[in-house]
PDB file of N, CA and C in Angstrom:
ATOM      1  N   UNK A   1       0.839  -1.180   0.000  1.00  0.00           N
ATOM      2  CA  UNK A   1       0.000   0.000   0.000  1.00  0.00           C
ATOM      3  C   UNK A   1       0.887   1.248   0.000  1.00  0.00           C
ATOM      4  N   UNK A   2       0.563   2.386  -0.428  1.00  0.00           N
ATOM      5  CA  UNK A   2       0.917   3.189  -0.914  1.00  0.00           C
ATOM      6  C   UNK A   2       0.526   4.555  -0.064  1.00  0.00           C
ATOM      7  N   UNK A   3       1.160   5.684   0.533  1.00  0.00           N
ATOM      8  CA  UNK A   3       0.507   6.848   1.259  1.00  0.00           C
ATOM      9  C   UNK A   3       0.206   7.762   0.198  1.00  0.00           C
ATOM     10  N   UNK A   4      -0.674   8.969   0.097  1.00  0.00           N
ATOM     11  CA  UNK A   4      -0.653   9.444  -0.800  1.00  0.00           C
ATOM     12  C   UNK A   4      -1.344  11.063  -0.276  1.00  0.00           C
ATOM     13  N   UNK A   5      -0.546  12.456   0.184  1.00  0.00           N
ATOM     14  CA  UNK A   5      -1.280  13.290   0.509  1.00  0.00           C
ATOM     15  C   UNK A   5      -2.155  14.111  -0.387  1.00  0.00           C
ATOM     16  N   UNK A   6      -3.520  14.127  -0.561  1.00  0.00           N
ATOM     17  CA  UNK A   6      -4.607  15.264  -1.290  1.00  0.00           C
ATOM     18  C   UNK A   6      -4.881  16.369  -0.931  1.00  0.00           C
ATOM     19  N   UNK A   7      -4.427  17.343  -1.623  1.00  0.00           N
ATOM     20  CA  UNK A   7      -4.833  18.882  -0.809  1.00  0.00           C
ATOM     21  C   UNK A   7      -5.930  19.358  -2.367  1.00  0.00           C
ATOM     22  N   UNK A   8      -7.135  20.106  -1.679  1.00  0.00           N
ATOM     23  CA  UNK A   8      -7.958  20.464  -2.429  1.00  0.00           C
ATOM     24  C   UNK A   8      -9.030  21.349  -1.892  1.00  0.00           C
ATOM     25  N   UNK A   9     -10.109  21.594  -2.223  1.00  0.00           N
ATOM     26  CA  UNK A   9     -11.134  22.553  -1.175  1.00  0.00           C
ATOM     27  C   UNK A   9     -12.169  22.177  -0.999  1.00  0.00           C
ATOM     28  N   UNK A  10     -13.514  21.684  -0.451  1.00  0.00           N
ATOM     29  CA  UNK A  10     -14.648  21.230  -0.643  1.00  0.00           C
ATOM     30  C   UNK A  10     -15.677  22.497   0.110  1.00  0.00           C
ATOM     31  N   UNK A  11     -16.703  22.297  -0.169  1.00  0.00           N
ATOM     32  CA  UNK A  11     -17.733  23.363  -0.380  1.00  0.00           C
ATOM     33  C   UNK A  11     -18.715  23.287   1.510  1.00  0.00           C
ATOM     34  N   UNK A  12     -17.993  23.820   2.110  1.00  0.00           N
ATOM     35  CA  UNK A  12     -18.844  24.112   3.642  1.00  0.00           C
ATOM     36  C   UNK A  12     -19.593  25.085   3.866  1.00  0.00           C
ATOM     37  N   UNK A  13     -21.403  24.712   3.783  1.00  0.00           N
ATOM     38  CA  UNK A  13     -21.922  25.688   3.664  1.00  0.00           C
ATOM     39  C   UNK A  13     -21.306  26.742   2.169  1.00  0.00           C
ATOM     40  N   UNK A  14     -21.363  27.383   2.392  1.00  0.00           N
ATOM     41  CA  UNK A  14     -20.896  28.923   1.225  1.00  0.00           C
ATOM     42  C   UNK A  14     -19.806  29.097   1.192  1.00  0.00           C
ATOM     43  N   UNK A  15     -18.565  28.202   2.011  1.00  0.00           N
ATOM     44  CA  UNK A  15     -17.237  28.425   1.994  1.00  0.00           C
ATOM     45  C   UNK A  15     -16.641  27.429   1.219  1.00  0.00           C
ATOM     46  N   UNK A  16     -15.272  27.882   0.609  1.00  0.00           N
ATOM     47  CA  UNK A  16     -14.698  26.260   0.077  1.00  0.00           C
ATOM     48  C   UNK A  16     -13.597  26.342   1.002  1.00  0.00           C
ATOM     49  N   UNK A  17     -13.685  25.219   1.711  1.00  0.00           N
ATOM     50  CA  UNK A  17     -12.634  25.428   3.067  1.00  0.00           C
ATOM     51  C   UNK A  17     -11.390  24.248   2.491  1.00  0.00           C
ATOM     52  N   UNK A  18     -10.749  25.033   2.462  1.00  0.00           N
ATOM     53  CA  UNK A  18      -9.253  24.043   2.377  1.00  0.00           C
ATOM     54  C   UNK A  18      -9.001  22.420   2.977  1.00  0.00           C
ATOM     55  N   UNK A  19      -8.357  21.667   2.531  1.00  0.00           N
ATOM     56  CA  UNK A  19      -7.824  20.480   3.369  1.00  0.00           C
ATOM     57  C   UNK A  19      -6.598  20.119   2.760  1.00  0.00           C
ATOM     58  N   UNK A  20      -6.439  19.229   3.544  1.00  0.00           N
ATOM     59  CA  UNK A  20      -5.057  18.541   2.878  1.00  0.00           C
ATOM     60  C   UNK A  20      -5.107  16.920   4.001  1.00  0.00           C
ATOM     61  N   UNK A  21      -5.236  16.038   3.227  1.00  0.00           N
ATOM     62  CA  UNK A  21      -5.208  14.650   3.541  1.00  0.00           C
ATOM     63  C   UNK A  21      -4.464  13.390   3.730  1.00  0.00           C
ATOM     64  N   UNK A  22      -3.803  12.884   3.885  1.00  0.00           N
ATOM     65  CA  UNK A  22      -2.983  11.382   3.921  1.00  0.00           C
ATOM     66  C   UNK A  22      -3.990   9.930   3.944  1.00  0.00           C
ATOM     67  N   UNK A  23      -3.903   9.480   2.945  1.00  0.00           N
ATOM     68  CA  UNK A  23      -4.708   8.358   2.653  1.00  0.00           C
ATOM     69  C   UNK A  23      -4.109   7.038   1.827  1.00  0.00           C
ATOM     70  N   UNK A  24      -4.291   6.439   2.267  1.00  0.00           N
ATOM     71  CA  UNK A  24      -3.385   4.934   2.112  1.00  0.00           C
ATOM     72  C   UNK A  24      -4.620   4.161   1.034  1.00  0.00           C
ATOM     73  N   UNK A  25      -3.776   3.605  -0.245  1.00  0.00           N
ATOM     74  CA  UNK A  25      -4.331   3.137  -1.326  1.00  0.00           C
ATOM     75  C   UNK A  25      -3.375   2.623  -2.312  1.00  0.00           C
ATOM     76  N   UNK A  26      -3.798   1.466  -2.991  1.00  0.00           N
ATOM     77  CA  UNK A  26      -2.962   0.430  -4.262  1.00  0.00           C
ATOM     78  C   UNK A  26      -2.642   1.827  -5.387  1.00  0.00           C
ATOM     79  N   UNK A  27      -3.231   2.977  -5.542  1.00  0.00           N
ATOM     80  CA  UNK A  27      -3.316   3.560  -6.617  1.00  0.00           C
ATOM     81  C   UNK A  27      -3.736   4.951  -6.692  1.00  0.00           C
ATOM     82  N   UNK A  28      -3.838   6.125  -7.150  1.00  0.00           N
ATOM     83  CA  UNK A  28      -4.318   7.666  -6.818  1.00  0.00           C
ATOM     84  C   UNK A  28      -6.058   7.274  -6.790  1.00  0.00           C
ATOM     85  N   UNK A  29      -6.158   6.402  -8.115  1.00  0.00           N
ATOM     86  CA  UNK A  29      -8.006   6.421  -7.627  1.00  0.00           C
ATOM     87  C   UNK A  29      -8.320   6.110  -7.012  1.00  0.00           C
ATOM     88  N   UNK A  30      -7.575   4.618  -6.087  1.00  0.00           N
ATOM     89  CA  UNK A  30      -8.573   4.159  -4.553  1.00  0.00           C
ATOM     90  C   UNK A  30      -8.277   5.146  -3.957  1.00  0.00           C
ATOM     91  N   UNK A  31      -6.593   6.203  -3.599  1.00  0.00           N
ATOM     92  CA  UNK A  31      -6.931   6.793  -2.669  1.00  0.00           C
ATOM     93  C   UNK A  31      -7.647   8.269  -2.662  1.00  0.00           C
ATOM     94  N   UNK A  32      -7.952   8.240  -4.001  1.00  0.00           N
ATOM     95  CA  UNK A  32      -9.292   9.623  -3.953  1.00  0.00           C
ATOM     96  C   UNK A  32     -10.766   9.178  -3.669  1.00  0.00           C
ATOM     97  N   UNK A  33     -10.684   7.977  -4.091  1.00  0.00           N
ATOM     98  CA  UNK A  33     -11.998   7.093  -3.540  1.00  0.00           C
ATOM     99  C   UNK A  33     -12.148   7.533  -1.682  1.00  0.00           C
ATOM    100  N   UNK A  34     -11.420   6.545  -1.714  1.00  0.00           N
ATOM    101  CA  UNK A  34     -11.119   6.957  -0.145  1.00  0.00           C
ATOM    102  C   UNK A  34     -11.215   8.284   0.393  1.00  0.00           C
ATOM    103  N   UNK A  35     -10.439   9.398  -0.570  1.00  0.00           N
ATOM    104  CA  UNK A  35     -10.838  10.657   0.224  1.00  0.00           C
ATOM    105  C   UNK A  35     -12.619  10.972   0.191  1.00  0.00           C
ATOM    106  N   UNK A  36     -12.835  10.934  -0.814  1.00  0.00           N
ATOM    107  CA  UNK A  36     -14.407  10.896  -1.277  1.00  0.00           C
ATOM    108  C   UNK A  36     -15.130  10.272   0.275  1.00  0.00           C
ATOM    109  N   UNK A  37     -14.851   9.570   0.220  1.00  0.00           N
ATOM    110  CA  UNK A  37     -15.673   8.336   1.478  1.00  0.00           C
ATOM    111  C   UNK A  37     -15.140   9.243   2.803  1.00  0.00           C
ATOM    112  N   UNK A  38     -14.347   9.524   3.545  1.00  0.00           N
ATOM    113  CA  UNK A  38     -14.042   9.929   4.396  1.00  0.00           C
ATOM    114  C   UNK A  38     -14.625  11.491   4.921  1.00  0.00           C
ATOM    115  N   UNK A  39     -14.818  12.310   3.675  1.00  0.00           N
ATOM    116  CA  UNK A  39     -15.090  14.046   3.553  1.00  0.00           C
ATOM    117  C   UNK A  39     -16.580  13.788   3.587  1.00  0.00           C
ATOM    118  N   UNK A  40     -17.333  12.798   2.899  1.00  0.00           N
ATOM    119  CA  UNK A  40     -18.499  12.820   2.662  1.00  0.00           C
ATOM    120  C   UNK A  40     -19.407  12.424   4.241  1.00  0.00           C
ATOM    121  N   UNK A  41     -18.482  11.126   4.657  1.00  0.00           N
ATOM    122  CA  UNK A  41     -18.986  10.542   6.152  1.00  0.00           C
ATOM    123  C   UNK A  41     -18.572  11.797   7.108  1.00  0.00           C
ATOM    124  N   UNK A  42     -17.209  11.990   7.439  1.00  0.00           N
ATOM    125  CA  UNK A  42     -17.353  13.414   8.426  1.00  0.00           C
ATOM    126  C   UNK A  42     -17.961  14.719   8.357  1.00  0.00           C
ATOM    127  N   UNK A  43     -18.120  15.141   7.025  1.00  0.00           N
ATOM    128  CA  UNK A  43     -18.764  16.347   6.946  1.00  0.00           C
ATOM    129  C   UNK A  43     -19.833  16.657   5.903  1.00  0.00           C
ATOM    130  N   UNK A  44     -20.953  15.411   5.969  1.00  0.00           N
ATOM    131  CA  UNK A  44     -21.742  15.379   4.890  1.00  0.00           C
ATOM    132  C   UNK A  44     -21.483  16.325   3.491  1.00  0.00           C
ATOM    133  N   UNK A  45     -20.252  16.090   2.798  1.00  0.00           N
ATOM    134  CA  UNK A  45     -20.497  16.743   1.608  1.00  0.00           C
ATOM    135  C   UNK A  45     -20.525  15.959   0.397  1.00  0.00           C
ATOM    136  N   UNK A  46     -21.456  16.303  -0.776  1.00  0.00           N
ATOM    137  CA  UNK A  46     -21.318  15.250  -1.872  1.00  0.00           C
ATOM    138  C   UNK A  46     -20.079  15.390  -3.112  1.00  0.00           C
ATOM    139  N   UNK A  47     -19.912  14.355  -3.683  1.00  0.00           N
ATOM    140  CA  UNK A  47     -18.436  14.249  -4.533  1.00  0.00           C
ATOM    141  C   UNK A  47     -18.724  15.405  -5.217  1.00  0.00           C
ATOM    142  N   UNK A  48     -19.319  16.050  -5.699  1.00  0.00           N
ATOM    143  CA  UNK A  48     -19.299  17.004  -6.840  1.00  0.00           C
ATOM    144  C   UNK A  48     -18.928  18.481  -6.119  1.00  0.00           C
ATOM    145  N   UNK A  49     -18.783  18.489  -4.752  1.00  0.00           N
ATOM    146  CA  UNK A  49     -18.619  19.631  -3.803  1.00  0.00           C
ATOM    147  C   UNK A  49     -16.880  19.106  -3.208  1.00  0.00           C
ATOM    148  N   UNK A  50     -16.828  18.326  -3.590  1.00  0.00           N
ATOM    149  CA  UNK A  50     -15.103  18.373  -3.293  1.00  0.00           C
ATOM    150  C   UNK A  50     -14.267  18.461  -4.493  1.00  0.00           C
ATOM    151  N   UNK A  51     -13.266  19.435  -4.266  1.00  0.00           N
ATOM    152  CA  UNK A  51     -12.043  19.710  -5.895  1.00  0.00           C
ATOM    153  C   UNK A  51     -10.851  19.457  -5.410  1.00  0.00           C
ATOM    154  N   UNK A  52     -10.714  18.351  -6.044  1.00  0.00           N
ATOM    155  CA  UNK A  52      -8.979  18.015  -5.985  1.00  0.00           C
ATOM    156  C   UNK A  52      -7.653  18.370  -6.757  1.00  0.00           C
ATOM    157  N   UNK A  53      -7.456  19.020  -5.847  1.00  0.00           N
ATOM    158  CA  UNK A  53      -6.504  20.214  -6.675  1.00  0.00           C
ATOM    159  C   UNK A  53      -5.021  19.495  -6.948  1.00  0.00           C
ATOM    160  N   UNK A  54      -4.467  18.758  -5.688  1.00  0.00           N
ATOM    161  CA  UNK A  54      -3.093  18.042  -6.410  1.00  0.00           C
ATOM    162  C   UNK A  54      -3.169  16.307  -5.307  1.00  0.00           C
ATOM    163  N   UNK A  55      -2.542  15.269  -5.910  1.00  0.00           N
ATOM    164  CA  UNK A  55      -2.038  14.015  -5.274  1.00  0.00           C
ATOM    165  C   UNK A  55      -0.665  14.041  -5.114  1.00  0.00           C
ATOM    166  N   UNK A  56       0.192  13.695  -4.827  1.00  0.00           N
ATOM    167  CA  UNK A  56       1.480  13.128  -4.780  1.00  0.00           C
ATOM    168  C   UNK A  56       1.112  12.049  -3.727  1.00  0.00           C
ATOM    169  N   UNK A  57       2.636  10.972  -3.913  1.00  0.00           N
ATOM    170  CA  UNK A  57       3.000  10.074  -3.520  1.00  0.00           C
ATOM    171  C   UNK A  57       3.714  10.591  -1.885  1.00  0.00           C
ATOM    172  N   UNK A  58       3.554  10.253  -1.443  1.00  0.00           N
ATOM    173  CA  UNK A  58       4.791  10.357   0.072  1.00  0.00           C
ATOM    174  C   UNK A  58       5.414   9.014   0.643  1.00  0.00           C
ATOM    175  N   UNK A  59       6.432   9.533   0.833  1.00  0.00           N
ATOM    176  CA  UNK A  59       7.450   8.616   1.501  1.00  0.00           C
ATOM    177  C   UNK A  59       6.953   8.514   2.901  1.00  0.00           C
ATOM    178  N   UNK A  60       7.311   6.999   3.393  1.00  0.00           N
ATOM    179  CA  UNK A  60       7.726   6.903   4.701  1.00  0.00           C
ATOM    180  C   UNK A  60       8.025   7.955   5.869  1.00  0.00           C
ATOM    181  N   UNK A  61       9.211   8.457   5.742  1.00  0.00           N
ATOM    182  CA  UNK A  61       9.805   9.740   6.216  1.00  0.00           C
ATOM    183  C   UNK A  61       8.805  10.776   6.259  1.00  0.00           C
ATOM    184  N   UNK A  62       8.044  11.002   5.291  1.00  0.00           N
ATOM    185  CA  UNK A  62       7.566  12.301   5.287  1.00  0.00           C
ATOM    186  C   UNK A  62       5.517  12.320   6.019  1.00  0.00           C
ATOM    187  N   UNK A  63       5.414  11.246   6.608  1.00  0.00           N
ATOM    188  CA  UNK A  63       4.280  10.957   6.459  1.00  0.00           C
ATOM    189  C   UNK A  63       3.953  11.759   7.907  1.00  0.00           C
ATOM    190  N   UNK A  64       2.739  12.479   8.222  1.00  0.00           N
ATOM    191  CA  UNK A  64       2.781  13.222   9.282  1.00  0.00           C
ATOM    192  C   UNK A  64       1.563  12.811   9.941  1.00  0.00           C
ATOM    193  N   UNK A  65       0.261  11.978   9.428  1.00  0.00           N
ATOM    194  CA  UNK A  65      -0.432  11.693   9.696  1.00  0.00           C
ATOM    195  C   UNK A  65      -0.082  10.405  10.974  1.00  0.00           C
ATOM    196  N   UNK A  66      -0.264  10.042  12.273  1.00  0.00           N
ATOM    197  CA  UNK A  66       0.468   9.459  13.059  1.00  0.00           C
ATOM    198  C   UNK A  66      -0.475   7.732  13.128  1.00  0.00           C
ATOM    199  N   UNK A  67      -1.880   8.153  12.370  1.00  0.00           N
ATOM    200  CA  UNK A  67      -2.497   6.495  12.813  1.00  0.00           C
ATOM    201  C   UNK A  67      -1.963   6.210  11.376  1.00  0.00           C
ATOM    202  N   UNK A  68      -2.064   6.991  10.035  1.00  0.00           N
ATOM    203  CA  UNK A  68      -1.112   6.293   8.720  1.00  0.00           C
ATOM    204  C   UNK A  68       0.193   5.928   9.082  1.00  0.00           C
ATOM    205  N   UNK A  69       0.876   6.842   9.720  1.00  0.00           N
ATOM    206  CA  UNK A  69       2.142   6.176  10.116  1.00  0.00           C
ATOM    207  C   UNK A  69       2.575   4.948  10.649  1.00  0.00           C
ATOM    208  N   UNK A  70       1.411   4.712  11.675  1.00  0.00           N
ATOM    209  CA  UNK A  70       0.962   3.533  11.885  1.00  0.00           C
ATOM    210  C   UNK A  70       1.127   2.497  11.059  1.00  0.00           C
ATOM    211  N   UNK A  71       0.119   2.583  10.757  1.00  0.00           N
ATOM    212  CA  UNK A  71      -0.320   1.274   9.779  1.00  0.00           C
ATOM    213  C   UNK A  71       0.684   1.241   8.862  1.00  0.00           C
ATOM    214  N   UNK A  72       1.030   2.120   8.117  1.00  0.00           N
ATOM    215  CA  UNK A  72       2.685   1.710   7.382  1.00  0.00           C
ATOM    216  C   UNK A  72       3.182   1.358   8.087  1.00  0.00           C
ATOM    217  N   UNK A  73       3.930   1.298   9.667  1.00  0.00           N
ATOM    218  CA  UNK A  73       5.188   1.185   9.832  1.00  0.00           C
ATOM    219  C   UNK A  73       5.101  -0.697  10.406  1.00  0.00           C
ATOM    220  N   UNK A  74       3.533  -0.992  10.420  1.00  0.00           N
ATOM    221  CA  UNK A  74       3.464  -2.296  10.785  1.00  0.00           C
ATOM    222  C   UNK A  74       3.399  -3.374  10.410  1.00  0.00           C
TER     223      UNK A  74
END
């Protein structure tokens, strides 16, 4: 599995409020899948209200998220 951070904006209320994510996936589409599933369950918003602005890959080293860190490091 693969880490992968998403920074993009999704639509709160009348705002597009920033994020930036770490999400573990075989590939960029499971792990935008995954972001999809996660933004939608915590903050009821639908896919067409989230914009994904960039993916990259992350290393080991660089991973800041501490339960992903997790699960990679096990």
């Amino acid at each position: 599995m693969k880490v992968y951070r998403i920074e993009g904006r999704f639509l709160m209320g009348k705002i597009w409020q920033p994020f930036s994510k770490e999400v573990i996936g075989n590939d960029e589409n499971e792990a935008k899948e995954r972001l999809f599933s996660i933004l939608g369950s915590r903050h009821r918003v639908k896919r067409r209200m989230i914009k994904v602005e960039a993916i990259r890959e992350v290393r080991k080293e660089e991973i800041e998220d501490p339960v992903i860190k997790y699960l990679v490091e096990r």
